[in-house]
Protein backbone atom coordinates (compact mmCIF):
# COMPACT_ATOMS: atom_id res chain seq x y z
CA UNK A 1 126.42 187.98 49.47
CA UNK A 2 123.19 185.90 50.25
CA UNK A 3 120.96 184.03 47.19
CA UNK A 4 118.57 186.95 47.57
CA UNK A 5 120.74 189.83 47.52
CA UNK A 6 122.44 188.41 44.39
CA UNK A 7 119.07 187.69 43.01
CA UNK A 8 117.62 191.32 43.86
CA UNK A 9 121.00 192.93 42.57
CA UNK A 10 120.17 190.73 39.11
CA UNK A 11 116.80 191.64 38.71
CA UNK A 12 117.71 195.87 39.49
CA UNK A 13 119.97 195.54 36.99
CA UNK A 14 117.86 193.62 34.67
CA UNK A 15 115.71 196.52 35.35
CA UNK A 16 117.34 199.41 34.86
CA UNK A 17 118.69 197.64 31.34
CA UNK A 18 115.14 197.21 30.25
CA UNK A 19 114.30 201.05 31.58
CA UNK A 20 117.12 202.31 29.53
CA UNK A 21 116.22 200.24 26.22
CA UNK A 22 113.32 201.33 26.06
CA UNK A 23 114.19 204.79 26.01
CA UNK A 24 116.77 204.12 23.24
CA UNK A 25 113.94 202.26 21.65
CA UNK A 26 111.70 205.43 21.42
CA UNK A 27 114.84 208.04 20.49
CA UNK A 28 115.73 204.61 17.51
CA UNK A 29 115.83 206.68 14.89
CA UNK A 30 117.48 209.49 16.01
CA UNK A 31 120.18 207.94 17.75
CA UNK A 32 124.11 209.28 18.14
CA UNK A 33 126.89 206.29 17.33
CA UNK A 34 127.81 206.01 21.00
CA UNK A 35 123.64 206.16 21.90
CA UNK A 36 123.43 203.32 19.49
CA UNK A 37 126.57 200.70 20.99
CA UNK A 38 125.02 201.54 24.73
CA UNK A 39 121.44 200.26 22.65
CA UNK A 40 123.60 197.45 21.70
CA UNK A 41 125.31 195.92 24.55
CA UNK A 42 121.93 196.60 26.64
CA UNK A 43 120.28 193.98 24.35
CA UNK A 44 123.34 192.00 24.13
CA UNK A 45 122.98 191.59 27.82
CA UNK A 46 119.28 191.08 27.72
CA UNK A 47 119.53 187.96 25.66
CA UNK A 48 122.48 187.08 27.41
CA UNK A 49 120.47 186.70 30.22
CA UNK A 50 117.55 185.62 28.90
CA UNK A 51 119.76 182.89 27.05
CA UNK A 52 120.71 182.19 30.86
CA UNK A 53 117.06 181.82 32.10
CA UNK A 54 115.87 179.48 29.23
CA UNK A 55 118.67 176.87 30.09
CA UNK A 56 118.02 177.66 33.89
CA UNK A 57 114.49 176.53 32.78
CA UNK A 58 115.11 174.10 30.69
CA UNK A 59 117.31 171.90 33.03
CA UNK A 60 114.87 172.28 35.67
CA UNK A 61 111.92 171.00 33.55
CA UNK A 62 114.35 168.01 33.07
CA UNK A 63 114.93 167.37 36.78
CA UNK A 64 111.09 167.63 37.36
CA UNK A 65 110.43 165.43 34.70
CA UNK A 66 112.91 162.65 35.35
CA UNK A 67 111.51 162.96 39.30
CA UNK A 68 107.91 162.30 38.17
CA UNK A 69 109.22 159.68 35.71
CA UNK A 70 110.71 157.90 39.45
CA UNK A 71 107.96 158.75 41.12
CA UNK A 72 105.64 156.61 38.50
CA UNK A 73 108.15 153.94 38.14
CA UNK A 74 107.57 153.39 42.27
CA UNK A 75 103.82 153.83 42.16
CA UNK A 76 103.74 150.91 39.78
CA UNK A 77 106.15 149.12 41.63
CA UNK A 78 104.13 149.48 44.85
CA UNK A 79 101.27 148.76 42.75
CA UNK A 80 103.04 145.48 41.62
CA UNK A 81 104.34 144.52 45.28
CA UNK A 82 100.54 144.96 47.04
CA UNK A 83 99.41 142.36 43.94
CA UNK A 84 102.14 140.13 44.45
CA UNK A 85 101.43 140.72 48.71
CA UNK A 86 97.68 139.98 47.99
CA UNK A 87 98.40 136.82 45.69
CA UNK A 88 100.75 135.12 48.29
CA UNK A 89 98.07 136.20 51.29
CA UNK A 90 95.54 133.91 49.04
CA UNK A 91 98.20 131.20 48.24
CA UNK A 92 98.95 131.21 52.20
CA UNK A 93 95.12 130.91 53.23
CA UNK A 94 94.39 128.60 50.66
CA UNK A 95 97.17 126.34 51.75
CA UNK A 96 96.36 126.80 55.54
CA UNK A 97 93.14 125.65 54.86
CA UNK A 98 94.14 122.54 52.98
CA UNK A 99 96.79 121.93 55.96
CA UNK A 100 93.53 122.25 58.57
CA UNK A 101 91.27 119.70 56.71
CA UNK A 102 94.64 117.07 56.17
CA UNK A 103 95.37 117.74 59.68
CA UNK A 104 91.89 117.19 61.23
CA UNK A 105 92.21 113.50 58.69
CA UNK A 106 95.68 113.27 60.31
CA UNK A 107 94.04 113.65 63.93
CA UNK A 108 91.04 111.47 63.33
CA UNK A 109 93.62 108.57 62.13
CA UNK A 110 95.48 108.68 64.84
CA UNK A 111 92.87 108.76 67.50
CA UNK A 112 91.34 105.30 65.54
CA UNK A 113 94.67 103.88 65.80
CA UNK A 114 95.09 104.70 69.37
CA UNK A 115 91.60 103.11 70.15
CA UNK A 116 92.13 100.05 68.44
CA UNK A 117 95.87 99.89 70.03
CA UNK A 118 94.21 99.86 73.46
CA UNK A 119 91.75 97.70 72.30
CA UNK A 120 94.29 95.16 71.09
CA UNK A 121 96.22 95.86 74.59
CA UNK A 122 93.24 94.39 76.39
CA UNK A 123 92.96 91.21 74.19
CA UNK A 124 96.82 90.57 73.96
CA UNK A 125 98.87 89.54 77.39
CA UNK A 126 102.75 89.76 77.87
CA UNK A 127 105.09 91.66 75.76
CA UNK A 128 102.14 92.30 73.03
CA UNK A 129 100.58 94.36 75.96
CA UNK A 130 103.03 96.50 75.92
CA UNK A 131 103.29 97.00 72.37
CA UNK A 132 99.99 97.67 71.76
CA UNK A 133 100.21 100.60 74.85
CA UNK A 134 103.18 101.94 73.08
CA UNK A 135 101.32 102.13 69.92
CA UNK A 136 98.47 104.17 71.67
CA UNK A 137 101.24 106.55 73.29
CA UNK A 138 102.79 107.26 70.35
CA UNK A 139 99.27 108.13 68.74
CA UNK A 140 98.40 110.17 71.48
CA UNK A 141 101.81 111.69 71.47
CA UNK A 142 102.94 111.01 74.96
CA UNK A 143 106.02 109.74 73.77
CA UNK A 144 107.89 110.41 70.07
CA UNK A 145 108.63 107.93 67.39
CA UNK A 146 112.02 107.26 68.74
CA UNK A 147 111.28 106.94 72.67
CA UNK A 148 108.44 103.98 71.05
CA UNK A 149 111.00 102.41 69.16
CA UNK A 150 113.64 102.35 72.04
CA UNK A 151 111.06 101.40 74.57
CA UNK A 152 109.75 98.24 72.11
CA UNK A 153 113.05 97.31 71.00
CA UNK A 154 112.61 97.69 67.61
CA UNK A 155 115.17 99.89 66.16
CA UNK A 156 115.19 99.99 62.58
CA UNK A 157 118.32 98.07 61.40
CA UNK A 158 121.07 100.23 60.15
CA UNK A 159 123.43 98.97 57.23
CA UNK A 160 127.08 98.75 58.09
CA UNK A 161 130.19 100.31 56.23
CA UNK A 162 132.32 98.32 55.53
């Protein structure tokens, strides 16, 4: 039998109770013992049922209520999350910004260094010369720290284990 046919089939009968108390209802005070048990198990049954439908009720109202409890509980969370999102987003472009004006100072530096490298170049002869143009690559970053090094010979010293 389908949900609705055993909900129809409940509700005829819920009917035809109600139909037939109320007649007993009217003929109250002029009813016959047997009139009066039928009176009683129809009402019996009616608050049976209507015992039924209040719990039926009752644990739904829960269910709804704990869902719109969750349902709060994540609207506050995403409320909490798009703050926290928005306070790292300014934490993030205030540091970028600090890293662009340290980095433009960083750039500047090593441009001066690279001049005066080549300017020392031209004044120096021999083996200075090419310390001084090593200096300038490096600053320019044509070569890294460790192809200057190797290419000047001077490797920091490393201690030995002994």
């Amino acid at each position: 039998m389908s949900r609705r046919t055993r909900a129809a089939d409940r509700e005829l009968g819920r009917i035809r109770r109600r139909e037939s108390l109320a007649v007993l209802l009217a003929r109250a005070d002029r009813l016959l013992p047997a009139e009066a048990d039928v009176l009683r198990s129809l009402v019996e049954a009616e608050i049976a049922d209507a015992d039924h439908a209040r719990r039926t009720a009752g644990g739904q109202t829960a269910a709804v209520r704990r869902a719109q409890h969750r349902v709060e509980a994540a609207e506050q969370a995403i409320v909490e999350t798009e703050a926290d999102r928005d306070r790292a987003q300014q934490t993030l472009d205030e540091l970028r910004e600090l890293h662009r004006g340290a980095e433009a100072a960083y750039i500047e530096h090593l441009a001066t260094a690279a001049v005066l490298a080549e300017a020392l170049a031209k004044t120096l002869n021999g083996d200075t010369h090419h310390l001084a143009h090593a200096i300038r690559r490096l600053c320019t970053g044509a070569i890294t720290p460790a192809q200057a090094l190797a290419e000047t010979d001077h490797q920091p010293r490393r201690e030995q284990h002994r």
